[in-house]
C-alpha atoms as a PDB file:
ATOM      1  CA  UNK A   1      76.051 116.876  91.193  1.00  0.00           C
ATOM      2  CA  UNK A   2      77.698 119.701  89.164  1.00  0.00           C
ATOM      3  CA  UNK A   3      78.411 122.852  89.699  1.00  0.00           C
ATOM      4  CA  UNK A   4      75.634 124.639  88.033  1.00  0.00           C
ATOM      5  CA  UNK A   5      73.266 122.482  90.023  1.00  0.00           C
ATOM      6  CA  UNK A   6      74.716 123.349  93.220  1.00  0.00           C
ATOM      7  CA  UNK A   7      74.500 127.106  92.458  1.00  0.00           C
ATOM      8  CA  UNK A   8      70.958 126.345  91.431  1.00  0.00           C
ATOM      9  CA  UNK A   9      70.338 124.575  94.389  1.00  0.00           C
ATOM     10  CA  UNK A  10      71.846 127.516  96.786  1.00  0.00           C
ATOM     11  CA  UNK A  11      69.704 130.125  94.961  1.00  0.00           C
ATOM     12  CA  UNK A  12      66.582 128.641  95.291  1.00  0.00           C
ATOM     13  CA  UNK A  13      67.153 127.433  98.889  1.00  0.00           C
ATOM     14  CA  UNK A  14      68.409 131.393  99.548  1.00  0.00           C
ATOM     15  CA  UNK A  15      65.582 132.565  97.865  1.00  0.00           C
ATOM     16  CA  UNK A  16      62.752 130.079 100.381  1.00  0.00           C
ATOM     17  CA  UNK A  17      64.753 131.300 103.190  1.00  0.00           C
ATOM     18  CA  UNK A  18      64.959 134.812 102.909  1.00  0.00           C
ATOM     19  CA  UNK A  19      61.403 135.367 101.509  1.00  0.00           C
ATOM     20  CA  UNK A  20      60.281 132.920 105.078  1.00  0.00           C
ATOM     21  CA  UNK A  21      62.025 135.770 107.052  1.00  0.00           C
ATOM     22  CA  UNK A  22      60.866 138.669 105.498  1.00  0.00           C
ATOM     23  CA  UNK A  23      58.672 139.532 107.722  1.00  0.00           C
ATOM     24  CA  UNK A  24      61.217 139.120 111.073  1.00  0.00           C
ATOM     25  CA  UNK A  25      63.409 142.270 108.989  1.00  0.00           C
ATOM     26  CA  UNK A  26      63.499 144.202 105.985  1.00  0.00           C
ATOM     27  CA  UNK A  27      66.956 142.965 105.315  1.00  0.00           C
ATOM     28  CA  UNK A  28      65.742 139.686 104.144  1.00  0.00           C
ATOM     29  CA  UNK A  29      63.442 141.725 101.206  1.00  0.00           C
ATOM     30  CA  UNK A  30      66.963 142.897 100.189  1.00  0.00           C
ATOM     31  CA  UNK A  31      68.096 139.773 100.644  1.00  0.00           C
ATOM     32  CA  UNK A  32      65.284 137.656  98.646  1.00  0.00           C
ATOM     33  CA  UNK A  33      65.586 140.412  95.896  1.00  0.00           C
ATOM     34  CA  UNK A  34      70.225 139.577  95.446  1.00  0.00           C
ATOM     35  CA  UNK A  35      68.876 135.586  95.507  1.00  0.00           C
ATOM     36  CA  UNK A  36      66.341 136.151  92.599  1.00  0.00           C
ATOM     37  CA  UNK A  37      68.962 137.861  90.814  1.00  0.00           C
ATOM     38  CA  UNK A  38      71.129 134.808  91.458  1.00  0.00           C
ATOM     39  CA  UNK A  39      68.163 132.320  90.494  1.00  0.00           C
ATOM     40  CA  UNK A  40      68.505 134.526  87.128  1.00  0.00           C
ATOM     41  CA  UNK A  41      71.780 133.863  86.479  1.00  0.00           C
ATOM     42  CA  UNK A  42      71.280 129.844  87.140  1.00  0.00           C
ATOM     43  CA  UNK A  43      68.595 130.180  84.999  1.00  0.00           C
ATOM     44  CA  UNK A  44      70.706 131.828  82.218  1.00  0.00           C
ATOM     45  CA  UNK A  45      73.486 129.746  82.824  1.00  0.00           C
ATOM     46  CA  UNK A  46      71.415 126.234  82.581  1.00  0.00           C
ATOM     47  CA  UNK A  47      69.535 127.441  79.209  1.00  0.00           C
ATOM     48  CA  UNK A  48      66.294 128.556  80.517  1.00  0.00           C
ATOM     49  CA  UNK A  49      66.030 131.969  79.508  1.00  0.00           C
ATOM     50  CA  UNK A  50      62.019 132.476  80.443  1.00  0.00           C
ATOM     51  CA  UNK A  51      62.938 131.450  84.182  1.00  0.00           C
ATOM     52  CA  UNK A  52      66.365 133.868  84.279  1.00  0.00           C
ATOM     53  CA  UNK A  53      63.445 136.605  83.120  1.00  0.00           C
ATOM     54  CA  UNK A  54      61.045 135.822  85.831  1.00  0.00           C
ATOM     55  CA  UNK A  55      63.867 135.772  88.261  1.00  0.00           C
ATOM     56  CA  UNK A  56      64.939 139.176  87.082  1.00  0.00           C
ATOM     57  CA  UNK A  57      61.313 140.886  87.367  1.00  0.00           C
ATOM     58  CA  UNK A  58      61.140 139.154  90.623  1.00  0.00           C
ATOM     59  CA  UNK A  59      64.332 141.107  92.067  1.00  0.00           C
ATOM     60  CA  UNK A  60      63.154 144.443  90.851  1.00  0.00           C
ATOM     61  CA  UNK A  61      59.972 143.552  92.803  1.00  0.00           C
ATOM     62  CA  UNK A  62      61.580 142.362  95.685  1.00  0.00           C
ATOM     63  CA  UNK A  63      63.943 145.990  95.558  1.00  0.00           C
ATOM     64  CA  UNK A  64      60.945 147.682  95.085  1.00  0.00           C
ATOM     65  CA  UNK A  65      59.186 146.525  98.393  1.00  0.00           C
ATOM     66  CA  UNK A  66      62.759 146.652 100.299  1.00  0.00           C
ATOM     67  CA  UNK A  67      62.823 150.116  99.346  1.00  0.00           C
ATOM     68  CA  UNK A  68      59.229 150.945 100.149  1.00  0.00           C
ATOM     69  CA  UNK A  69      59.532 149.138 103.764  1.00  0.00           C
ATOM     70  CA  UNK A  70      59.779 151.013 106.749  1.00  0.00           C
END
């Protein structure tokens, strides 16, 4: 496995993780919205541009509701 993939793999597995536990804190909003913005850079990184975008409006959602929760 390369590197890329493992970064890729860490990302996405942050991402399921975090947005599981949202609920339990609001520090896991925060923390699903800094793995999106990782899942961008994979995305980026590997060549698929439309996916690093998705990831990207996904953490500004993500910061949005982190921001917004009480």
């Amino acid at each position: 496995m390369s590197k890329l993939t493992l970064f890729g793999l860490f990302s996405v597995t942050a991402m399921v993780v975090c947005y599981a536990l949202e609920r339990r804190h609001r520090a896991f909003i925060l923390a699903f919205s800094a793995a999106c913005v990782l899942g961008s850079i994979y995305g980026f990184l590997q060549g698929a541009w439309p996916f690093g975008v998705v990831e990207l409006v996904w953490s500004a959602i993500a910061f949005s509701r982190w921001r917004q929760a009480k």
